[in-house]
C-alpha atoms as a PDB file:
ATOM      1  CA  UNK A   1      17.187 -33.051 -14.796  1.00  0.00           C
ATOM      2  CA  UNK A   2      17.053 -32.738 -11.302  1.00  0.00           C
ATOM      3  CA  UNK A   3      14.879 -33.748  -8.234  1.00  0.00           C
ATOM      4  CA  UNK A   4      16.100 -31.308  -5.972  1.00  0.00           C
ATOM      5  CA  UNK A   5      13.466 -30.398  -3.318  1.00  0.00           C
ATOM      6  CA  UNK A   6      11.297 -33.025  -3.959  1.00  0.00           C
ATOM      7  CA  UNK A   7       9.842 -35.409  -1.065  1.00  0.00           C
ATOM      8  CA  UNK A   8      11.162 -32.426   1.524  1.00  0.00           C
ATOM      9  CA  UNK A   9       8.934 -31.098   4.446  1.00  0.00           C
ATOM     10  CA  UNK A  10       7.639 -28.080   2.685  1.00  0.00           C
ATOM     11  CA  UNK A  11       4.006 -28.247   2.844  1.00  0.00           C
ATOM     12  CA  UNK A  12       3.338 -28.830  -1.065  1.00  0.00           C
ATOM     13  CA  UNK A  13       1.702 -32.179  -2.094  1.00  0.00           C
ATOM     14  CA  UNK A  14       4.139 -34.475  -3.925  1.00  0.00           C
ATOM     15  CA  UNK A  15       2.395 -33.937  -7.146  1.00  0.00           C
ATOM     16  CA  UNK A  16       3.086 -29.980  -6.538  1.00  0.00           C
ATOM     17  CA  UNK A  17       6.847 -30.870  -5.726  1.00  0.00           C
ATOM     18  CA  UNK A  18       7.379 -32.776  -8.965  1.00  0.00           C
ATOM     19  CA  UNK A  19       5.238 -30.083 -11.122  1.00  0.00           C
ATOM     20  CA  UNK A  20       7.389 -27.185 -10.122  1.00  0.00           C
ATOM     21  CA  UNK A  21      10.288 -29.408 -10.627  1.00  0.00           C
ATOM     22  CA  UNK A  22       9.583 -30.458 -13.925  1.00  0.00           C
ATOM     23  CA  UNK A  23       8.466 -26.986 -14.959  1.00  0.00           C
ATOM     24  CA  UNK A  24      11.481 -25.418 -14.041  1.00  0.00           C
ATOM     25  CA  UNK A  25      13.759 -27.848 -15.923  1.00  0.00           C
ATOM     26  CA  UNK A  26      11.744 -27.294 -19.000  1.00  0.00           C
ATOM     27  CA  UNK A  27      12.252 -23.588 -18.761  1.00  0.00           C
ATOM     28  CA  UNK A  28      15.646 -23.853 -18.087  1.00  0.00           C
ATOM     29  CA  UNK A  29      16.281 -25.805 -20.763  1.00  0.00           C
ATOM     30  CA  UNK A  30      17.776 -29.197 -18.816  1.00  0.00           C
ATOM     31  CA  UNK A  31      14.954 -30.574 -20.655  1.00  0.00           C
ATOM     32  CA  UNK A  32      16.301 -30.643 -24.091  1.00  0.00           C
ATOM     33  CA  UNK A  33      13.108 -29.492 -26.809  1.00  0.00           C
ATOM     34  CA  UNK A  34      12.589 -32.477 -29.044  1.00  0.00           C
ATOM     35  CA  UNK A  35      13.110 -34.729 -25.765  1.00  0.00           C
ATOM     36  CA  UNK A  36       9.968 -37.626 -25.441  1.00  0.00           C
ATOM     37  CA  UNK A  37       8.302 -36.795 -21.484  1.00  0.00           C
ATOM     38  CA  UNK A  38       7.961 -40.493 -20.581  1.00  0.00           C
ATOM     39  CA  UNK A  39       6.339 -40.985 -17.506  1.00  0.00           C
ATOM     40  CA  UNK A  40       8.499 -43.805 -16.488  1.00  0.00           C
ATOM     41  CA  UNK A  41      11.407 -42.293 -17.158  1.00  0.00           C
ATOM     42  CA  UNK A  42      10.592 -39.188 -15.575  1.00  0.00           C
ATOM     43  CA  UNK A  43       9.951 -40.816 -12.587  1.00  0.00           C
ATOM     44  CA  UNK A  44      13.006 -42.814 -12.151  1.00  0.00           C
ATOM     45  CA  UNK A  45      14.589 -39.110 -12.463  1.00  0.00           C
ATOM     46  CA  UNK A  46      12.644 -37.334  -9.932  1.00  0.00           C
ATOM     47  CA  UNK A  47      12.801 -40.207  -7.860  1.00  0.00           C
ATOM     48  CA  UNK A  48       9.005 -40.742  -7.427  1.00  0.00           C
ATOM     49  CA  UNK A  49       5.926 -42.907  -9.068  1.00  0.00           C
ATOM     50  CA  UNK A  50       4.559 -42.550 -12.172  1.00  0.00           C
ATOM     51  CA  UNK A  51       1.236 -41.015 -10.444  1.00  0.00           C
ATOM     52  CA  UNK A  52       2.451 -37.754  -9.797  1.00  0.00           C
ATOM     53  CA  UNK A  53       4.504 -37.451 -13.222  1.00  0.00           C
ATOM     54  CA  UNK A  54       1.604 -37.925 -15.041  1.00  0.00           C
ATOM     55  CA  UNK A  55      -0.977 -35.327 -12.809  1.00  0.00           C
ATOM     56  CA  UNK A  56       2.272 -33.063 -13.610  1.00  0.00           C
ATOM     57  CA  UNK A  57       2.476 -33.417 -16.803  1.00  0.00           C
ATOM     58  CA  UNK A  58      -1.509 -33.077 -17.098  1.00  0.00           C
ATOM     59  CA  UNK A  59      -0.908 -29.715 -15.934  1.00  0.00           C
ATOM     60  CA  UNK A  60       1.790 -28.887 -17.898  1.00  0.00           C
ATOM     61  CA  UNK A  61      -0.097 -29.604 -20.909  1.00  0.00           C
ATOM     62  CA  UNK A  62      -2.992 -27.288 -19.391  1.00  0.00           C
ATOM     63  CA  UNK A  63      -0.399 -24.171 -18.898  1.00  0.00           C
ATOM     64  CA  UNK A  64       0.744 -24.762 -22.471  1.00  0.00           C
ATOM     65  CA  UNK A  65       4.542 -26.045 -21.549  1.00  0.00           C
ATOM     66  CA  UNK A  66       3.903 -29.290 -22.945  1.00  0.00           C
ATOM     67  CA  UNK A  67       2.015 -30.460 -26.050  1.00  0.00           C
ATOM     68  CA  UNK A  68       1.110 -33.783 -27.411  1.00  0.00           C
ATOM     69  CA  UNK A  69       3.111 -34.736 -30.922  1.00  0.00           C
ATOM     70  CA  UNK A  70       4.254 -38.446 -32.465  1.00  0.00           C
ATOM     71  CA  UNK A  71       4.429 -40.995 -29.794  1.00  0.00           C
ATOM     72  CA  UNK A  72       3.629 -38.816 -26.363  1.00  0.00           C
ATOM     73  CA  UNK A  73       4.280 -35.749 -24.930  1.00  0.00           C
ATOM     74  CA  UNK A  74       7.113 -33.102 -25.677  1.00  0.00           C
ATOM     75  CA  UNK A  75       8.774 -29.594 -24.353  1.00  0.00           C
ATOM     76  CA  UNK A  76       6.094 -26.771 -26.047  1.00  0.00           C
ATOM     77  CA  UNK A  77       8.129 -25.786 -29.482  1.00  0.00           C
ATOM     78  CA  UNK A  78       6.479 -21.424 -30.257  1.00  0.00           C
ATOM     79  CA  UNK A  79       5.303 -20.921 -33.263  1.00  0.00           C
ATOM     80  CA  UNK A  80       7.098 -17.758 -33.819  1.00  0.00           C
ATOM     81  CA  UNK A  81       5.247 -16.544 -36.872  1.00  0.00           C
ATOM     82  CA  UNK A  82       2.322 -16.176 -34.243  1.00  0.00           C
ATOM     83  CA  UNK A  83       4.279 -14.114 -31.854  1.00  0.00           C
ATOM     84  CA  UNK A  84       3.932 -10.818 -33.751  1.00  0.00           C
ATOM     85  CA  UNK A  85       0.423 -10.936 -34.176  1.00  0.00           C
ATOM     86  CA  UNK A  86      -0.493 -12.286 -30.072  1.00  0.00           C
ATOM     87  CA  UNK A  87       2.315  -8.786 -29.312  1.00  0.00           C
ATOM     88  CA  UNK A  88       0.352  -6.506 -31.335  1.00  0.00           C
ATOM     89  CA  UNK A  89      -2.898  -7.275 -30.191  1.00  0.00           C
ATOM     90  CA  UNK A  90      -1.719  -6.988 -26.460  1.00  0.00           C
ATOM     91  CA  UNK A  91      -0.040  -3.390 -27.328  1.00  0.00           C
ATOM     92  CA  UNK A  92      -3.430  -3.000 -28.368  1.00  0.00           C
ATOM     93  CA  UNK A  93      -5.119  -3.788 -25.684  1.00  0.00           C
ATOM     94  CA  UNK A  94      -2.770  -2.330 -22.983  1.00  0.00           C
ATOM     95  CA  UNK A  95      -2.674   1.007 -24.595  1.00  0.00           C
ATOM     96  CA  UNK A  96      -5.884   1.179 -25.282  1.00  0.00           C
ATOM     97  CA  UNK A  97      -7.104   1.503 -21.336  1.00  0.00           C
ATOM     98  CA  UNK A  98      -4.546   3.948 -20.811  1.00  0.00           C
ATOM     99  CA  UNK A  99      -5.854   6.236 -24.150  1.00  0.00           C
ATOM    100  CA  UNK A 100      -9.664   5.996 -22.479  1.00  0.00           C
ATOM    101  CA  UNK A 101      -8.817   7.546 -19.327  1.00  0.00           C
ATOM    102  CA  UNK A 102      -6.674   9.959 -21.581  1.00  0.00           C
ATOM    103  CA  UNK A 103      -9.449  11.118 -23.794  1.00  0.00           C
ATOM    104  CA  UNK A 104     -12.272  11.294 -21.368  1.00  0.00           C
ATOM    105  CA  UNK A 105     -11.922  13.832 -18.132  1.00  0.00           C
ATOM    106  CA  UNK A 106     -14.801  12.380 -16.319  1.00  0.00           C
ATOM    107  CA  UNK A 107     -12.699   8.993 -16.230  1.00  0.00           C
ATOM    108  CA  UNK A 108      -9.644   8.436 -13.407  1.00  0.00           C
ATOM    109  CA  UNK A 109      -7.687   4.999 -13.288  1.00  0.00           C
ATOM    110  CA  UNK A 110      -8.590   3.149  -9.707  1.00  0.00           C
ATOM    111  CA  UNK A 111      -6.471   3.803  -7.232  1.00  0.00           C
ATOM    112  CA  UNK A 112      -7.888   1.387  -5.015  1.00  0.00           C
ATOM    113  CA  UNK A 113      -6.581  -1.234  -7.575  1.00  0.00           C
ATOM    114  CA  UNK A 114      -3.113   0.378  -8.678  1.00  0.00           C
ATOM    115  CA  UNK A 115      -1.789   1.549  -5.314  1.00  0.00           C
ATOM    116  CA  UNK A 116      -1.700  -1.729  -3.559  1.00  0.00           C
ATOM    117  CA  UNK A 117      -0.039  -2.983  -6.916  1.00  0.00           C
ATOM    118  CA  UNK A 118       2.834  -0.966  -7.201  1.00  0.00           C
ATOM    119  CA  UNK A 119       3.310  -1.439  -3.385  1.00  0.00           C
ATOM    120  CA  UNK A 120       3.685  -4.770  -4.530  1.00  0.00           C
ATOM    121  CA  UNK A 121       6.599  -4.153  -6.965  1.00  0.00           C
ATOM    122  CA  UNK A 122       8.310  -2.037  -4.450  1.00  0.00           C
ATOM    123  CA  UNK A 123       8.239  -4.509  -1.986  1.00  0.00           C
ATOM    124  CA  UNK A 124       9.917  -6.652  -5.231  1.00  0.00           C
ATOM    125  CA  UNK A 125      12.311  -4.126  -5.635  1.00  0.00           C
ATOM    126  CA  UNK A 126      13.861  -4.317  -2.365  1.00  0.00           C
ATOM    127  CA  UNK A 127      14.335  -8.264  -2.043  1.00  0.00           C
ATOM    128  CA  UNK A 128      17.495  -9.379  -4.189  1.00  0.00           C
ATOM    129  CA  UNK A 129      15.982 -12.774  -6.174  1.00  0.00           C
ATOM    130  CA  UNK A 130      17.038 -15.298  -8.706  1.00  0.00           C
ATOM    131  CA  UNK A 131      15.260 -14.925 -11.995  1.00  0.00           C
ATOM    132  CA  UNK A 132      12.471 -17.828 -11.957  1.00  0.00           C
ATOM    133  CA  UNK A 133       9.258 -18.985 -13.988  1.00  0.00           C
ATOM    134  CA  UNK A 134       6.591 -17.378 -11.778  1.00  0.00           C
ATOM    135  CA  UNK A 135       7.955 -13.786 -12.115  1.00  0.00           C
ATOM    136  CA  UNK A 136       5.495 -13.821 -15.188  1.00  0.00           C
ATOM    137  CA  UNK A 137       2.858 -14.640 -13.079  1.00  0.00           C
ATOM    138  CA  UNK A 138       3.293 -11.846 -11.574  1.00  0.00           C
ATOM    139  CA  UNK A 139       4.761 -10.012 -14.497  1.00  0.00           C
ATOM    140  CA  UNK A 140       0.837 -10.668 -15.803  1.00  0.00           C
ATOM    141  CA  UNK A 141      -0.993  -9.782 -12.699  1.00  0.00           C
ATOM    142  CA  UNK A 142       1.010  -6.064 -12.727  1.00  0.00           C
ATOM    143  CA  UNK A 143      -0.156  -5.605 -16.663  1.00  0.00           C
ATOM    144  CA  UNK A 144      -3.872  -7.043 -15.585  1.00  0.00           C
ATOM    145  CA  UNK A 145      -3.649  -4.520 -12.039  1.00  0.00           C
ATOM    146  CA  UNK A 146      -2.906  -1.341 -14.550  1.00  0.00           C
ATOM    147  CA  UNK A 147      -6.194  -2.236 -17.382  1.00  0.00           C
ATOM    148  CA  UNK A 148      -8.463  -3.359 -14.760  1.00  0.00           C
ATOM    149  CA  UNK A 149      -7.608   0.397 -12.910  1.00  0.00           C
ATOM    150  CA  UNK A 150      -8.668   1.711 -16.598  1.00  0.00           C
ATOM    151  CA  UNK A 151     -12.449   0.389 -15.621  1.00  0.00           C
ATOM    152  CA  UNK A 152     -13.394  -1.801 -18.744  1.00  0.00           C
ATOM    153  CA  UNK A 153     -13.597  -5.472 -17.754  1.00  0.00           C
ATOM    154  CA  UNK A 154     -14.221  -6.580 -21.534  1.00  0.00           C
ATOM    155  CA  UNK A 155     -10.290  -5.291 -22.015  1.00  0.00           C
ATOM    156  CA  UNK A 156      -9.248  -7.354 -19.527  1.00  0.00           C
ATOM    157  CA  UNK A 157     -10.998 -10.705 -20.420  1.00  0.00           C
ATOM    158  CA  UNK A 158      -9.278 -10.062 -23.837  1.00  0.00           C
ATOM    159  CA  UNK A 159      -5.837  -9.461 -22.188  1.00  0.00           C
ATOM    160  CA  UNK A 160      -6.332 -12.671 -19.936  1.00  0.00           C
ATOM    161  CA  UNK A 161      -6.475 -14.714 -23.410  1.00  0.00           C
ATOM    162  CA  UNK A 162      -3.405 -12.955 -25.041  1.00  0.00           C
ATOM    163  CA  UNK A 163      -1.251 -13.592 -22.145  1.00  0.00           C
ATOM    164  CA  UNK A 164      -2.592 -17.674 -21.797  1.00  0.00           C
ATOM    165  CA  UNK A 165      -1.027 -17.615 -25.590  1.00  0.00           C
ATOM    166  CA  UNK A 166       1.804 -16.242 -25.059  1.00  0.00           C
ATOM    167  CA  UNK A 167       3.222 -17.142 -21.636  1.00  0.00           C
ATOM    168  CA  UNK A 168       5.082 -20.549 -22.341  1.00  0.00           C
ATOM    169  CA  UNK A 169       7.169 -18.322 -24.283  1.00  0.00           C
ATOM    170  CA  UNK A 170       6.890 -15.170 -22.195  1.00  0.00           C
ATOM    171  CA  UNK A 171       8.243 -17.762 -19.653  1.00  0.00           C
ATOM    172  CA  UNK A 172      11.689 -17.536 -21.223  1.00  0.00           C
ATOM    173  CA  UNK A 173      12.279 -13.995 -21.069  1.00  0.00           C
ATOM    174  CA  UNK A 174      12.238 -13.379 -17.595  1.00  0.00           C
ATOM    175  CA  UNK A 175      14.735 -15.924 -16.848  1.00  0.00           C
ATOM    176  CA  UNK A 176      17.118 -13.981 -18.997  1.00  0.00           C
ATOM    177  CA  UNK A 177      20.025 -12.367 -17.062  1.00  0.00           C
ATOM    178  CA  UNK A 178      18.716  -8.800 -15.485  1.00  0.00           C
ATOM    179  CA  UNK A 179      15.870  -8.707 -16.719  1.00  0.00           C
ATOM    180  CA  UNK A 180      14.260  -9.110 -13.726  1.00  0.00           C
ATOM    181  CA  UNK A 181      15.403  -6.041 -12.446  1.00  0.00           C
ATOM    182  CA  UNK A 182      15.071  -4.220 -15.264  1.00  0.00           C
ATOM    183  CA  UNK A 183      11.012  -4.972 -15.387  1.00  0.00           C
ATOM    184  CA  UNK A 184      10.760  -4.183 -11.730  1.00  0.00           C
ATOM    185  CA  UNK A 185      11.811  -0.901 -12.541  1.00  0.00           C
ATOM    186  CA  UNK A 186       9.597  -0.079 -15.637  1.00  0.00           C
ATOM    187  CA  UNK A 187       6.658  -1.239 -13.700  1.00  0.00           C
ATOM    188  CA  UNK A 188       7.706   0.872 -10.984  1.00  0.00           C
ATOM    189  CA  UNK A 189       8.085   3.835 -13.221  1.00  0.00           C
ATOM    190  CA  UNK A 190       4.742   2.913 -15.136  1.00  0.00           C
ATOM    191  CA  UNK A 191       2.967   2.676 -12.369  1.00  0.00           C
ATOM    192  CA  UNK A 192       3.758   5.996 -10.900  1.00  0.00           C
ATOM    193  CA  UNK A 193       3.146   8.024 -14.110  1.00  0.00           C
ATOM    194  CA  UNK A 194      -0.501   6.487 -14.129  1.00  0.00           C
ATOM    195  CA  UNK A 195      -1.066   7.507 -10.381  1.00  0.00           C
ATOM    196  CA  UNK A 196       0.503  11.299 -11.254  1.00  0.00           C
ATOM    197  CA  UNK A 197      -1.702  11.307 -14.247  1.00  0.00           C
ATOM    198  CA  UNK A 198       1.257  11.231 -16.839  1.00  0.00           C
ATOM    199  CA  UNK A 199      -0.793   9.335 -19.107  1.00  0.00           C
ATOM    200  CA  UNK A 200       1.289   9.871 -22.381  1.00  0.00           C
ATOM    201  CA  UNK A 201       4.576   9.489 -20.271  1.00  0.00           C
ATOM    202  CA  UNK A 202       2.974   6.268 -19.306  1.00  0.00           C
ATOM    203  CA  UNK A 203       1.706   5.132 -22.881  1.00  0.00           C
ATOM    204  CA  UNK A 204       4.974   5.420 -24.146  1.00  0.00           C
ATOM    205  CA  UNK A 205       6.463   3.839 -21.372  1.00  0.00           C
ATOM    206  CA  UNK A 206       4.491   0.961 -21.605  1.00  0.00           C
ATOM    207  CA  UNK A 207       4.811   0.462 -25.329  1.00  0.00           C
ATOM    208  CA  UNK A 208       8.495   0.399 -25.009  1.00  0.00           C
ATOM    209  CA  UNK A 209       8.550  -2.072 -22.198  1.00  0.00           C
ATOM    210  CA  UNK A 210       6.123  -4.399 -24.079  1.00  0.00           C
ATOM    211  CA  UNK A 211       8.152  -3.978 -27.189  1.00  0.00           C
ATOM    212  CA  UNK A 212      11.284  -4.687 -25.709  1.00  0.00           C
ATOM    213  CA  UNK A 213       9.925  -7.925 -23.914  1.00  0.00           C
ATOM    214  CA  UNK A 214       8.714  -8.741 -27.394  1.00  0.00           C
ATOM    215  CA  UNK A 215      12.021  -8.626 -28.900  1.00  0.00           C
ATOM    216  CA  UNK A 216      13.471 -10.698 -25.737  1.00  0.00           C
ATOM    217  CA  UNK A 217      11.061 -13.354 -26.384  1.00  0.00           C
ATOM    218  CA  UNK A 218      11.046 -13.526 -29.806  1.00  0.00           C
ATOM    219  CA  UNK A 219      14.856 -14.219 -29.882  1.00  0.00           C
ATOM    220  CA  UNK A 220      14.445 -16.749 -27.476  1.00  0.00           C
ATOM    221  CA  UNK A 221      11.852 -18.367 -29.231  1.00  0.00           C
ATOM    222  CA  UNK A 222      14.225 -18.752 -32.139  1.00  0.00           C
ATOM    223  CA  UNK A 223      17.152 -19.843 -29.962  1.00  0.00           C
ATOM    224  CA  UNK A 224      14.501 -22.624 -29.210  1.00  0.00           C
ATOM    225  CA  UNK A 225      13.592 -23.923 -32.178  1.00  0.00           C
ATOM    226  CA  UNK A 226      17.419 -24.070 -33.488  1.00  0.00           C
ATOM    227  CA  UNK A 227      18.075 -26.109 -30.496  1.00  0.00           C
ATOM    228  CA  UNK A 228      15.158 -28.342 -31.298  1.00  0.00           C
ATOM    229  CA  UNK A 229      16.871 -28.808 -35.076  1.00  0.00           C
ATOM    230  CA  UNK A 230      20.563 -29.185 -33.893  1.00  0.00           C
ATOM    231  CA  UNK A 231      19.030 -31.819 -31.693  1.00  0.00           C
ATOM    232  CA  UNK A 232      17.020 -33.461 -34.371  1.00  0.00           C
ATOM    233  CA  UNK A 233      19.858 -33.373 -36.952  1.00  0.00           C
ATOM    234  CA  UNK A 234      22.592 -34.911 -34.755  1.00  0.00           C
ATOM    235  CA  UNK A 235      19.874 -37.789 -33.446  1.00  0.00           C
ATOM    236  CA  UNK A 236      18.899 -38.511 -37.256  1.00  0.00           C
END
């Protein structure tokens, strides 16, 4: 673990400093998965009091990176038998504001929400950056941007709830080696076809990227949970 950055001039509260921290060594896996998050040992390794480990850890627990099991607090373990079910129903729900703009010619996607978004991911494309947690923050506002263009707020509150289930493990596929890249370009692309109106370019575009982050996440969500025996088996 590491306390880089922490207690530095950079505007954040302390309790912000040691969250990010924290967050990013559990998705980076310096944080080993069966590992006990002790608040007094935390804090001797972030260099800091046990006040703003535990706030952290409060909201850690909140953004589903942490859950409670025997004797305190642990690294979120997936359930991966829930994956395919939370993937399908977001295909669902994706696809399904693109196909209502698709069979209906009275209805257009909203420009006024999609333009400003994809100026967003060019402005991404043209900045080199290291893969880190919060590209699926914005990984999730792009997907939101495209539905909520599609006019049916009820798809979106669905959407919302699919991605709060699936994001501590969503979290691990963007910090895989080019993928970064790769999804600034498909949202590019997606983007684009919507605006031109390629709507079944754009369906099948979009199933494909989902699909494929799908198949990222679900391999890292086994990777996890073998790490999480290994450990178990050598500390038993």
């Amino acid at each position: 673990m590491s306390a880089t950055g922490i207690g530095d001039p950079s505007g954040e509260s302390l309790r912000d400093q040691v969250y990010v921290s924290i967050r990013a060594d559990l998705l980076s896996g310096k944080i080993a998965p069966n590992q006990r998050l002790g608040e007094e040992r935390l804090a001797h390794a972030y260099g800091v009091s046990r006040t703003p480990v535990r706030e952290a850890l409060a909201r850690l627990q909140s953004d589903g990176l942490v859950q409670r099991g025997d004797h305190g607090l642990y690294p979120y373990r997936p359930r991966v038998d829930e994956l395919g079910g939370l993937y399908e129903l977001r295909i669902l729900l994706e696809l399904q504001g693109l196909r209502r703009i698709l069979e209906d010619d009275t209805l257009r996607h909203d420009r006024d929400i999609l333009e400003p978004e994809l100026d967003r991911w060019y402005a991404l494309r043209a900045h080199i950056f290291e893969p880190h947690s919060d590209f699926v923050t914005l990984d999730e506002g792009f997907h939101i941007a495209v539905l909520a263009s599609a006019g049916n707020p009820a798809l979106v509150d669905a959407l919302v709830t699919v991605n709060a289930k699936i994001r501590p493990v969503r979290m691990f596929d963007h910090l895989t080696p080019g993928r970064l890249e790769i999804s600034v370009e498909e949202h590019i692309l997606i983007a684009e076809l919507i605006l031109d109106n390629q709507l079944t370019a754009a369906c099948d575009k979009l199933r494909a990227h989902i699909d494929e982050s799908k198949v990222l996440v679900v391999e890292r969500a086994h990777q996890a949970l073998a790490m999480a025996g290994l450990a178990s088996a050598v500390r038993n």
